[in-house]
N, C-alpha and C. Protein backbone atom coordinates (compact mmCIF):
# COMPACT_ATOMS: atom_id res chain seq x y z
N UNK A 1 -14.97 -11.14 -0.48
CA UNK A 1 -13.55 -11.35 -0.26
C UNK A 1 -13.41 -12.58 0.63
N UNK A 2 -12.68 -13.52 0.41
CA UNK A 2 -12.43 -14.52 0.94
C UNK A 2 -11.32 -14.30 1.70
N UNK A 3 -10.82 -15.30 3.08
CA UNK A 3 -9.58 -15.19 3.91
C UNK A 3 -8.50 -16.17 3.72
N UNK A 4 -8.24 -15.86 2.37
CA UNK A 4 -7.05 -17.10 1.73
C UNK A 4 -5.40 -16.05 2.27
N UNK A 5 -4.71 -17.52 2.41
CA UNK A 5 -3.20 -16.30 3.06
C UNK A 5 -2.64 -16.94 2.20
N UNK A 6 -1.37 -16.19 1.64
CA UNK A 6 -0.49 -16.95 1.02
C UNK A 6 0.90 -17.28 2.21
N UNK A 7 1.86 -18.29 2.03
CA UNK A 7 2.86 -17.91 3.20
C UNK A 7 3.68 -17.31 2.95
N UNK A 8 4.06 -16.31 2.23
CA UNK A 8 4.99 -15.50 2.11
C UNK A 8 4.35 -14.39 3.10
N UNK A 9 3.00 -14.45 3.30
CA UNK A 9 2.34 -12.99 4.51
C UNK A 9 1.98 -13.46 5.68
N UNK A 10 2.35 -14.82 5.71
CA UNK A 10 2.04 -15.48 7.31
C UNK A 10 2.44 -14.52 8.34
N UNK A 11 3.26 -13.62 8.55
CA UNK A 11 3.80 -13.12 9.21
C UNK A 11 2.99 -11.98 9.70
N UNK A 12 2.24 -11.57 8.75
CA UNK A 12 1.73 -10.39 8.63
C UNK A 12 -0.25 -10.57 9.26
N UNK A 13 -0.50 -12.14 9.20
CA UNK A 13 -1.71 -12.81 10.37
C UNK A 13 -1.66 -12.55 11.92
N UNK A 14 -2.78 -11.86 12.31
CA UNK A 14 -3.18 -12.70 13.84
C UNK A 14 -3.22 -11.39 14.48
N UNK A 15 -2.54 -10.10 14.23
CA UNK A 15 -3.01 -8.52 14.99
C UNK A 15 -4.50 -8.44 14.81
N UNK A 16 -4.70 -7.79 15.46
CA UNK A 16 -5.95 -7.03 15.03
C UNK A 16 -5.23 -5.52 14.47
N UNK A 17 -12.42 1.08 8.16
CA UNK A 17 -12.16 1.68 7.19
C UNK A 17 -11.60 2.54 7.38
N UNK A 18 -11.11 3.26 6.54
CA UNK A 18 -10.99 4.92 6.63
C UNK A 18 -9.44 5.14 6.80
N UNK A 19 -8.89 6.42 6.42
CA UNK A 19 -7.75 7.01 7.37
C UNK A 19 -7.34 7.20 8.86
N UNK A 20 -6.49 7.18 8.99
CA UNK A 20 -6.69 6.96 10.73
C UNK A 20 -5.24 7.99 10.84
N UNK A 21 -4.97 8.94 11.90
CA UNK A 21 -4.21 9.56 12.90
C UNK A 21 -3.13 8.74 13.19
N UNK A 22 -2.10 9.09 13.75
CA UNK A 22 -1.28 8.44 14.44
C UNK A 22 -2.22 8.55 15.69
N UNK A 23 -2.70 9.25 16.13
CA UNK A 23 -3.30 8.78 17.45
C UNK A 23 -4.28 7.73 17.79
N UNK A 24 -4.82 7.57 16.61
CA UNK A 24 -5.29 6.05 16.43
C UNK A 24 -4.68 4.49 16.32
N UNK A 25 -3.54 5.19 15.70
CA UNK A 25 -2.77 3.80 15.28
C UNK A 25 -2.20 3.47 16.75
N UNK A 26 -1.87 1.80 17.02
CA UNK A 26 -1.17 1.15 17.75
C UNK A 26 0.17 0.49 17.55
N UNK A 27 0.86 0.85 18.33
CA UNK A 27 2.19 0.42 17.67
C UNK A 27 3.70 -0.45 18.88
N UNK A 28 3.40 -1.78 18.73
CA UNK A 28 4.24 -2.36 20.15
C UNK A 28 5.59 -2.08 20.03
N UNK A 29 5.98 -1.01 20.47
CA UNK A 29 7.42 -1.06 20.15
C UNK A 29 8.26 -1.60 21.21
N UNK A 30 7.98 -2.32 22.50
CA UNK A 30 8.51 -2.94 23.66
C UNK A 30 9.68 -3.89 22.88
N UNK A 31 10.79 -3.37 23.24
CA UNK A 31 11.47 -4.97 22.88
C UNK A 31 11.66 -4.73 21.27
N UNK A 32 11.02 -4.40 20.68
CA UNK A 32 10.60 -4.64 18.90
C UNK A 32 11.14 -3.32 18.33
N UNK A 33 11.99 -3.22 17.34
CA UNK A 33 12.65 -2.56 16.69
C UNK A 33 11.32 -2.61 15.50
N UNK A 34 11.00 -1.45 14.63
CA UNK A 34 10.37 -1.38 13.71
C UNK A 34 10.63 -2.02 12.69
N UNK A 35 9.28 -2.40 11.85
CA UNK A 35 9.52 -3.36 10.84
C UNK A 35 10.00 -2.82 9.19
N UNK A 36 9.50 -1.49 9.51
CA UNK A 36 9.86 -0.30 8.33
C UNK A 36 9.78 1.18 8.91
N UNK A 37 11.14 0.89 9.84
CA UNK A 37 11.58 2.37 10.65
C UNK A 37 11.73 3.52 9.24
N UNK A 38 11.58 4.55 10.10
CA UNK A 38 11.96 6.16 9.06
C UNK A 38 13.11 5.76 8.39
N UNK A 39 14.12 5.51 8.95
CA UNK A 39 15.74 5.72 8.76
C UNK A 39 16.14 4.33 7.24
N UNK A 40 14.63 3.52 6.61
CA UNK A 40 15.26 3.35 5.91
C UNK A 40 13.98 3.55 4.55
N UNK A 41 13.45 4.19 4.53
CA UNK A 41 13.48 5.58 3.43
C UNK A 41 13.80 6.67 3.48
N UNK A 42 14.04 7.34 2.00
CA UNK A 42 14.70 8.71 1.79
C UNK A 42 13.56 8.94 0.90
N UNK A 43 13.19 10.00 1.66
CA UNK A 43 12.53 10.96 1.70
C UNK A 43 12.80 11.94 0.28
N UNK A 44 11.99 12.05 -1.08
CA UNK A 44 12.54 12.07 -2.63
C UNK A 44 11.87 14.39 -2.32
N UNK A 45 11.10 14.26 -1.53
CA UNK A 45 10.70 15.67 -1.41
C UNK A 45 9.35 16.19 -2.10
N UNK A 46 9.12 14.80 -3.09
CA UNK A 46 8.36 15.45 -3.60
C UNK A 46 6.73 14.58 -3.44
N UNK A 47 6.70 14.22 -2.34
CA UNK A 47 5.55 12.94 -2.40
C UNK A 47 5.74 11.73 -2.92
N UNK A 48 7.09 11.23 -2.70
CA UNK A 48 7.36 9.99 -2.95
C UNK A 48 8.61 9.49 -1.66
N UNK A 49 8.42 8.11 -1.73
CA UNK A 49 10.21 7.86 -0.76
C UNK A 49 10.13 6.83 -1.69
N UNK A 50 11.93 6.44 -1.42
CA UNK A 50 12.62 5.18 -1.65
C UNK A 50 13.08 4.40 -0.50
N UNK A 51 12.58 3.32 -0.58
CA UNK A 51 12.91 2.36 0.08
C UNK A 51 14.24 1.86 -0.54
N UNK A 52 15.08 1.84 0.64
CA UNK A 52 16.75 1.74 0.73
C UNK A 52 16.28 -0.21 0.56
N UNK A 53 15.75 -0.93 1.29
CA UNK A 53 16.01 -2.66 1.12
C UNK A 53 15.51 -2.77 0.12
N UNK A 54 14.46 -2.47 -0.30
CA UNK A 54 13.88 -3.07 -1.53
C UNK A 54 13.87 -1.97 -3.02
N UNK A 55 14.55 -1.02 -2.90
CA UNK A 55 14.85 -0.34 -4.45
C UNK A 55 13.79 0.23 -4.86
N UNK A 56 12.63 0.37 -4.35
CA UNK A 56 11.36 0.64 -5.04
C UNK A 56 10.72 1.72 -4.54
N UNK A 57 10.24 2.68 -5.36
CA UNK A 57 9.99 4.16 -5.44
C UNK A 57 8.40 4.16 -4.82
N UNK A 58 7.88 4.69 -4.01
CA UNK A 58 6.24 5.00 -3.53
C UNK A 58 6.03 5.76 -3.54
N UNK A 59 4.66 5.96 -3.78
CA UNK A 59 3.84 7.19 -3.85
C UNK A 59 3.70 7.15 -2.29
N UNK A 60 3.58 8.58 -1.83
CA UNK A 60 3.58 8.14 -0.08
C UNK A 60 1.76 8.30 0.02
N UNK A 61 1.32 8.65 -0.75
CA UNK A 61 -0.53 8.99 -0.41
C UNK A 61 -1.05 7.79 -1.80
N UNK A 62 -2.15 7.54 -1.21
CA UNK A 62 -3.06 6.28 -1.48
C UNK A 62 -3.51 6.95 -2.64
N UNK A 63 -3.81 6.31 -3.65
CA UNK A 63 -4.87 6.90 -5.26
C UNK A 63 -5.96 7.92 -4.66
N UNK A 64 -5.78 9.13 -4.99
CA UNK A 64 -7.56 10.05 -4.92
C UNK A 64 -6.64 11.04 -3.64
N UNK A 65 -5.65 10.78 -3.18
CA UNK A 65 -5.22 11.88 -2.61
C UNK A 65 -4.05 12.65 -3.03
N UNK A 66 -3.46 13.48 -2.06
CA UNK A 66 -2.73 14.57 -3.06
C UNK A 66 -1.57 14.35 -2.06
N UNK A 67 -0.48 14.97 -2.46
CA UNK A 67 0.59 15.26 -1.46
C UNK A 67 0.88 17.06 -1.31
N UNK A 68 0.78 17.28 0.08
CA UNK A 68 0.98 19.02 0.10
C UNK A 68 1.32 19.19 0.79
N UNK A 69 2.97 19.12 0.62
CA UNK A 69 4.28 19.53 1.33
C UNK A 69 4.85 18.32 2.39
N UNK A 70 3.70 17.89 3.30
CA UNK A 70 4.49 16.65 4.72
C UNK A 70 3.11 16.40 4.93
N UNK A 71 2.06 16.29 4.12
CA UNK A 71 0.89 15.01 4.76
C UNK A 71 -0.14 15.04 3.24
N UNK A 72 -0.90 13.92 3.64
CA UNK A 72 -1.71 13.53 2.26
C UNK A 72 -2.73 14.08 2.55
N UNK A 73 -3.80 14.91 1.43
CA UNK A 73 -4.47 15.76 1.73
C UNK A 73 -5.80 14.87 1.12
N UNK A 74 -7.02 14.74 0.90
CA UNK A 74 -8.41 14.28 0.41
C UNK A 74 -8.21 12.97 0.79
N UNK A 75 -9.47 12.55 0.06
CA UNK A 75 -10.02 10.96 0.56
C UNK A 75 -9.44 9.99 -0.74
N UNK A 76 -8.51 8.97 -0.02
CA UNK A 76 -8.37 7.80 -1.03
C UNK A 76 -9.78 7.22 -1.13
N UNK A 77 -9.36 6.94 -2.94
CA UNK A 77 -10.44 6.46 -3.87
C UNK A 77 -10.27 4.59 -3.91
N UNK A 78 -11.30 4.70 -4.12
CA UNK A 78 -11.57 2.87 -4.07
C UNK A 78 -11.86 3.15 -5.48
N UNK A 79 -10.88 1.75 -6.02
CA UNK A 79 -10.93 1.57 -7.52
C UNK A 79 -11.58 0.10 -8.20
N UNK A 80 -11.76 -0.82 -8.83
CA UNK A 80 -11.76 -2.10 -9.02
C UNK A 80 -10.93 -2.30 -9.74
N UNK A 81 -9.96 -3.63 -9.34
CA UNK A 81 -8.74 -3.58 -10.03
C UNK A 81 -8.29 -3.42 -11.58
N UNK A 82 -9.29 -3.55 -12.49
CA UNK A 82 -8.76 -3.22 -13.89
C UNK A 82 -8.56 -1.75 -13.56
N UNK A 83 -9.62 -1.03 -13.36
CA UNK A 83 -9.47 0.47 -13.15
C UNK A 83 -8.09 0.87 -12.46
N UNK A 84 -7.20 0.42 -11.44
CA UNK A 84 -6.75 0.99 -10.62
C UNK A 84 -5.62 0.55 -11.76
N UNK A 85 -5.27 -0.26 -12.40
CA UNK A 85 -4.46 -0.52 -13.71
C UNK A 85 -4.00 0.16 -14.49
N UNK A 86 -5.78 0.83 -15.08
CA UNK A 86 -6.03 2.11 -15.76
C UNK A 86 -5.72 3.65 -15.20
N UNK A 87 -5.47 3.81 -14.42
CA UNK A 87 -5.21 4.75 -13.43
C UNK A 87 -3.45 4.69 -13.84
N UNK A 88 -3.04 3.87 -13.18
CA UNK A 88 -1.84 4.17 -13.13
C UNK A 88 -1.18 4.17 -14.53
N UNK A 89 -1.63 3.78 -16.19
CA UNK A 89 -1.24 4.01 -17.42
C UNK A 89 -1.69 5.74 -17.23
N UNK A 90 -3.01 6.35 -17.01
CA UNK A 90 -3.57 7.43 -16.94
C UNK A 90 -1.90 8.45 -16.64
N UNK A 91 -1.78 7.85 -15.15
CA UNK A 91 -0.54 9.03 -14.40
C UNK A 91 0.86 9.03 -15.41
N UNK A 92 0.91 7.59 -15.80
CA UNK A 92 2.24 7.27 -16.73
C UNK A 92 1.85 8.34 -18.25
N UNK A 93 0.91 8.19 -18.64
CA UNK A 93 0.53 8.95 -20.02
C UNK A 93 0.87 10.22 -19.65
N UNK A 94 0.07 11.15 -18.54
CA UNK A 94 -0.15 12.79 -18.14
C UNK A 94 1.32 12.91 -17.86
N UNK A 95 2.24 12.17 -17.12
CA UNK A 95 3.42 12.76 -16.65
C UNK A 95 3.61 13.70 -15.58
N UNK A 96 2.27 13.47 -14.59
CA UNK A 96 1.76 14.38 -13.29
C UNK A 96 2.85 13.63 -12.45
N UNK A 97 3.30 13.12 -12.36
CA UNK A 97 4.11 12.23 -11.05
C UNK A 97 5.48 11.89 -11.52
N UNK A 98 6.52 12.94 -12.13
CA UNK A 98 7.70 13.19 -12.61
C UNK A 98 8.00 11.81 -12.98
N UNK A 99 7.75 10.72 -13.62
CA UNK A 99 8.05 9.22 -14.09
C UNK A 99 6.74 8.91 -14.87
N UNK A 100 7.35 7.96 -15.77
CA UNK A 100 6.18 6.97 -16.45
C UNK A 100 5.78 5.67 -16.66
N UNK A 101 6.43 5.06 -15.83
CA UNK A 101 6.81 3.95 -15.27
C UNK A 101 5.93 3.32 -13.76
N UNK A 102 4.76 4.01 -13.36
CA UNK A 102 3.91 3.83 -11.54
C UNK A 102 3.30 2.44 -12.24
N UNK A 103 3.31 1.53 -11.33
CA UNK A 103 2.54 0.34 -11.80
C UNK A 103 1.84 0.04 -10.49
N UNK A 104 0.96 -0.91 -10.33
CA UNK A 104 0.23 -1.38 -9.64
C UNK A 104 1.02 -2.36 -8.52
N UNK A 105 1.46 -2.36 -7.46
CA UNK A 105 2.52 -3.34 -6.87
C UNK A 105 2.03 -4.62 -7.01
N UNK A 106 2.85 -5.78 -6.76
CA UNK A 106 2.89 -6.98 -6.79
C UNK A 106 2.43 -7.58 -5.11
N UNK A 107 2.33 -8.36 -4.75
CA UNK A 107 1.85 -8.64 -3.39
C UNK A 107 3.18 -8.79 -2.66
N UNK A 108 4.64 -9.49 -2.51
CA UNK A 108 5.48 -9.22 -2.31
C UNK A 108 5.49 -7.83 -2.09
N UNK A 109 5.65 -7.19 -3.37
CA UNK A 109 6.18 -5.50 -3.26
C UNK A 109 5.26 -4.83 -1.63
N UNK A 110 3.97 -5.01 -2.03
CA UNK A 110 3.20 -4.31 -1.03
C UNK A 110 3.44 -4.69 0.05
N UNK A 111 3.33 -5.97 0.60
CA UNK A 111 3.68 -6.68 1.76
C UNK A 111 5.25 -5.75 2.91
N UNK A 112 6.44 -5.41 1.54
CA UNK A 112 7.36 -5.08 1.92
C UNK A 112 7.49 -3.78 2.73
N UNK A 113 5.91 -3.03 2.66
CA UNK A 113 5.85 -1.76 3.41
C UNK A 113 4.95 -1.72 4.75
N UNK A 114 4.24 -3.05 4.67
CA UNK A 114 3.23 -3.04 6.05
C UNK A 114 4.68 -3.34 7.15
N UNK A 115 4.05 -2.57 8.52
CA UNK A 115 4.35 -2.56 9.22
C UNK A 115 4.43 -3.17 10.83
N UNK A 116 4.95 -4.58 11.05
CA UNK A 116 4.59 -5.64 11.59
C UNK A 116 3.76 -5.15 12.84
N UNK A 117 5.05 -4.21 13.95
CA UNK A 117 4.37 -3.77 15.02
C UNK A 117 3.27 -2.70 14.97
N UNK A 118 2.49 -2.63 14.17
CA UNK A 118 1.45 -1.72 14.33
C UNK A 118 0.12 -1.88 13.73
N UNK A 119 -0.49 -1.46 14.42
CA UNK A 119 -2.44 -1.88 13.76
C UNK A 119 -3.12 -0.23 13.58
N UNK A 120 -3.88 -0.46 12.54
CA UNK A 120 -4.77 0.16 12.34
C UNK A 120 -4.40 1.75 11.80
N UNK A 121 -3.32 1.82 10.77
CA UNK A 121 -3.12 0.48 10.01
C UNK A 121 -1.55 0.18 10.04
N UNK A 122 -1.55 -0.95 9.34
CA UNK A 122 0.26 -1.63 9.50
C UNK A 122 0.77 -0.97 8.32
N UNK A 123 1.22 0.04 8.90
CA UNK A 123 1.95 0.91 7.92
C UNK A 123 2.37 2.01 8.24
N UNK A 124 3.83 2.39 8.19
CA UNK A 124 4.36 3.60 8.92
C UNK A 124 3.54 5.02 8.39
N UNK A 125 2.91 5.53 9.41
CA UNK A 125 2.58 6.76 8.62
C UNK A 125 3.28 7.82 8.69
N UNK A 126 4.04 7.90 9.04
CA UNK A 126 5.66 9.10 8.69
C UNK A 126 5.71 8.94 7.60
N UNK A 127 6.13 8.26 6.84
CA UNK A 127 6.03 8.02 5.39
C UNK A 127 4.77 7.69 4.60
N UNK A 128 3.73 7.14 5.11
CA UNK A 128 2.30 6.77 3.80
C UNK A 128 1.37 7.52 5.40
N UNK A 129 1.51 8.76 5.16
CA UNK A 129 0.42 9.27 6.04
C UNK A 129 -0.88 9.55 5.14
N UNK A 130 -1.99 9.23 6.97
CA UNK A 130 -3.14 9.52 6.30
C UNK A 130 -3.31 7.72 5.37
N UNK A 131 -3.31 6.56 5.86
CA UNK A 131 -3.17 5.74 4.91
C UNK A 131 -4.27 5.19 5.30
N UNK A 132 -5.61 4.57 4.50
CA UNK A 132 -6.96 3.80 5.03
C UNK A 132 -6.31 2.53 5.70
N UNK A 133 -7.20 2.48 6.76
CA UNK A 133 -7.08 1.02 7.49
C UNK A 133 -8.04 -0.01 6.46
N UNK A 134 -7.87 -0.53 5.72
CA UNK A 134 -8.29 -0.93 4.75
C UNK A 134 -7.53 -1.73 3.19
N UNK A 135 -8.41 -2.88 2.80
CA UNK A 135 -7.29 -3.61 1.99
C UNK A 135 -6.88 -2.57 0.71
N UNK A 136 -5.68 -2.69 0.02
CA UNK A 136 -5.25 -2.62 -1.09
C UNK A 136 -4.90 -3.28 -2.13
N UNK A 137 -5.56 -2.97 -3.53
CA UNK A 137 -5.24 -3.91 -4.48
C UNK A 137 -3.58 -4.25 -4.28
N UNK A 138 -3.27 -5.40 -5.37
CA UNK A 138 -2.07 -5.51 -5.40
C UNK A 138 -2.33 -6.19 -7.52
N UNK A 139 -1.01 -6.37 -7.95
CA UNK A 139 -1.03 -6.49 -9.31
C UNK A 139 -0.83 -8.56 -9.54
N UNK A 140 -0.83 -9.20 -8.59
CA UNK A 140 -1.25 -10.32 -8.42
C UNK A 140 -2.57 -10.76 -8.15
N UNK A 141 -2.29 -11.46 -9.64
CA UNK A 141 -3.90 -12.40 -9.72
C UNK A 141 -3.64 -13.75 -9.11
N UNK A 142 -4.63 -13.99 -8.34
CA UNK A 142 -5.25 -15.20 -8.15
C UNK A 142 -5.34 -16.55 -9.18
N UNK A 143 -4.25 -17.58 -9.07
CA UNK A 143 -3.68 -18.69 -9.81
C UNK A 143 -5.11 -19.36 -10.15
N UNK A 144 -5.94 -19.73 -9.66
CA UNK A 144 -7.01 -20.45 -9.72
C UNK A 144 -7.73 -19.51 -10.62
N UNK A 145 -8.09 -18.73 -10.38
CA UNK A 145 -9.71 -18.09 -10.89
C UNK A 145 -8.62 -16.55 -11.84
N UNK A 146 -7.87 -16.67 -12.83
CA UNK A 146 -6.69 -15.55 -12.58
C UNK A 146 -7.48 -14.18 -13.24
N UNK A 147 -8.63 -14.21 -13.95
CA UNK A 147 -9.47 -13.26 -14.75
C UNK A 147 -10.18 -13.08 -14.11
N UNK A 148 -10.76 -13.49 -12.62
CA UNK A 148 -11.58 -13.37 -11.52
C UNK A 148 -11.12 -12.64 -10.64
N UNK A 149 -9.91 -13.04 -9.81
CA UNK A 149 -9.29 -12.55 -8.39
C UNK A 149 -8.60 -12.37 -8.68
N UNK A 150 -8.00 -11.42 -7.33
CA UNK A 150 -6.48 -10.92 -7.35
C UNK A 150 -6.82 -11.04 -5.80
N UNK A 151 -5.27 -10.87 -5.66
CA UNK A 151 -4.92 -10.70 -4.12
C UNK A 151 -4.70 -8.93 -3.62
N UNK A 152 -5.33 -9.19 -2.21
CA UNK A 152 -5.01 -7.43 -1.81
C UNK A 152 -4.36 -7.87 -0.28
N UNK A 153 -3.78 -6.76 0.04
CA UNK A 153 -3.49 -6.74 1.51
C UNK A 153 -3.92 -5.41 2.49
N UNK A 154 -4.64 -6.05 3.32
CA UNK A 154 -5.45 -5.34 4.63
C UNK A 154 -4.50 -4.80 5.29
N UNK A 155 -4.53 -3.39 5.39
CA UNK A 155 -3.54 -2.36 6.16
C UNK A 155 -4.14 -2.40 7.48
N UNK A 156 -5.54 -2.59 7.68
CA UNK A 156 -6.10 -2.32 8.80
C UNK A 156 -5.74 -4.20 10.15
N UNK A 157 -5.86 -5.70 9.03
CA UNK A 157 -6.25 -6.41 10.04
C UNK A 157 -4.52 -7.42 9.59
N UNK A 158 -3.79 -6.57 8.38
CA UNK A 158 -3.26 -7.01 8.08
C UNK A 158 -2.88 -8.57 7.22
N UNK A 159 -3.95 -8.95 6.66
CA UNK A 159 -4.43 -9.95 5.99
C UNK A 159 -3.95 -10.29 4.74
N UNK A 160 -3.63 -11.11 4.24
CA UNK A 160 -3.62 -11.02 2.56
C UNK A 160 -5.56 -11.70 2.64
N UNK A 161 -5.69 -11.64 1.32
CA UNK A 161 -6.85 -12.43 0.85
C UNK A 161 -7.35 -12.09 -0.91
N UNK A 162 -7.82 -13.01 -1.48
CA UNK A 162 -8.55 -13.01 -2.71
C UNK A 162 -9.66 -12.47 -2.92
N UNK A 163 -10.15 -11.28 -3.41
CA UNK A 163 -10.94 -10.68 -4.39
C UNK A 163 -11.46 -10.87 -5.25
N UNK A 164 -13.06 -10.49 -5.90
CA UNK A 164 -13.01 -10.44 -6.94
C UNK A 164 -12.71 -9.16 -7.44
N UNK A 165 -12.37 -8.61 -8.69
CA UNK A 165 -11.63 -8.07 -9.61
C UNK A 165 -12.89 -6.82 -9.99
N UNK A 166 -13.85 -6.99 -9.32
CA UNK A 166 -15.11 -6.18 -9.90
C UNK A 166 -14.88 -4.81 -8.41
N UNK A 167 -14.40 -6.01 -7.35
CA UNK A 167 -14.68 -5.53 -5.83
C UNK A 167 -13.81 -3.80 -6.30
N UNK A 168 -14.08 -2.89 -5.35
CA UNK A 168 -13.27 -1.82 -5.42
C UNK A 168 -12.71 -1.37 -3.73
N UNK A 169 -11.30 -1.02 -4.10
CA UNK A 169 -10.48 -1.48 -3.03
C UNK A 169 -9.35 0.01 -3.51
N UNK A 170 -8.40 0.13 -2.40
CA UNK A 170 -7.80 1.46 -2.34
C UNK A 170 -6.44 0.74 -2.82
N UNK A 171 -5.66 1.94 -3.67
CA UNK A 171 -4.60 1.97 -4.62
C UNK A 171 -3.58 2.92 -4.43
N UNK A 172 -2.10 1.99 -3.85
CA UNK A 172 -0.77 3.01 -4.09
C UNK A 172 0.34 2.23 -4.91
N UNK A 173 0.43 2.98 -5.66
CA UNK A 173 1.31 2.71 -6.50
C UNK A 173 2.89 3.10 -6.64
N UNK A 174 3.45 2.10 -6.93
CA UNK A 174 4.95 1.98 -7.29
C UNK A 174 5.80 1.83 -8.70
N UNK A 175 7.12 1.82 -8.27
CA UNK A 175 7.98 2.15 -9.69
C UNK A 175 9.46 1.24 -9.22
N UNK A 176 10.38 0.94 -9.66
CA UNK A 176 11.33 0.69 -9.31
C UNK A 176 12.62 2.00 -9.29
N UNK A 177 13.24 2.35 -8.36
CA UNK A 177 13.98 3.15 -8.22
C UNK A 177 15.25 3.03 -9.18
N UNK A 178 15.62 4.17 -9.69
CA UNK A 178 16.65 4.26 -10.40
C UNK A 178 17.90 3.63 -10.08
């Protein structure tokens, strides 16, 4: 994995594996209003929210885990990005996740849920609990090499960067809200 940024995630440079606790996570809230407070997803009940700014439906638990009742239960699965592709046609085919429509997010899309003031990982876990400090695919390929790389973003150091496409990396997937 290389440390290429794009600037649309500049923002998301310069903080410092696995699932992590809220008691692990760090979070500056001095002064700093949250970057993706509770109050703007709604909460769907069933292991998903909607994000009120950006329209777009989440799975609140990472690929390979479950949702049971208010937290994500097993270990997110590391996929390589064709697979994690394949995965989400898989959930769209079965009809396990009330829609058929889960796609792989876009780097934008994903970007729109990390969570500026907080490390390890940047991401509210009220809503994506239980989330690996660790990168996630995204459904953007890499302009240069585009059958080679894709871009993922690091929940843990908060990074964008380029991949190769073989690499296997953790997967949540989205939909656009009704």
């Amino acid at each position: 994995m290389t440390g290429r940024c794009l600037p649309l995630c500049i923002a998301l440079l310069g903080l410092p594996g696995s699932a992590v606790t809220h008691a692990q996570q760090t979070c500056d809230r001095a002064g700093n209003s949250l970057s993706s407070p509770n109050s703007r997803f709604v909460d769907e009940g069933d292991g998903t929210v909607t994000d009120r700014n950006t329209q777009l439906m989440w799975m609140r638990c990472a690929a390979g885990q479950a949702w049971a009742g208010s937290r994500c239960t097993g270990a997110a699965t590391l996929h390589p990005w064709q697979a994690g592709h394949a995965l989400a046609a898989a959930i769209n085919h079965a009809g396990t996740h009330f829609f058929n429509d889960w796609r792989v997010p876009n780097l934008r899309e994903l970007a729109s849920v990390a969570e500026l003031h907080c490390n390890h990982p940047r991401i509210n876990l009220d809503m994506f609990p239980a989330t690996p400090s660790a990168p996630f695919w995204t459904s953007s390929a890499r302009v240069a090499r585009e059958q080679a790389e894709a871009y993922v973003l690091d929940f843990d150091v908060g990074a964008v960067a380029a991949a190769g496409k073989e690499a296997s990396h953790h997967l949540r997937l989205v939909r656009n809200a009704p």
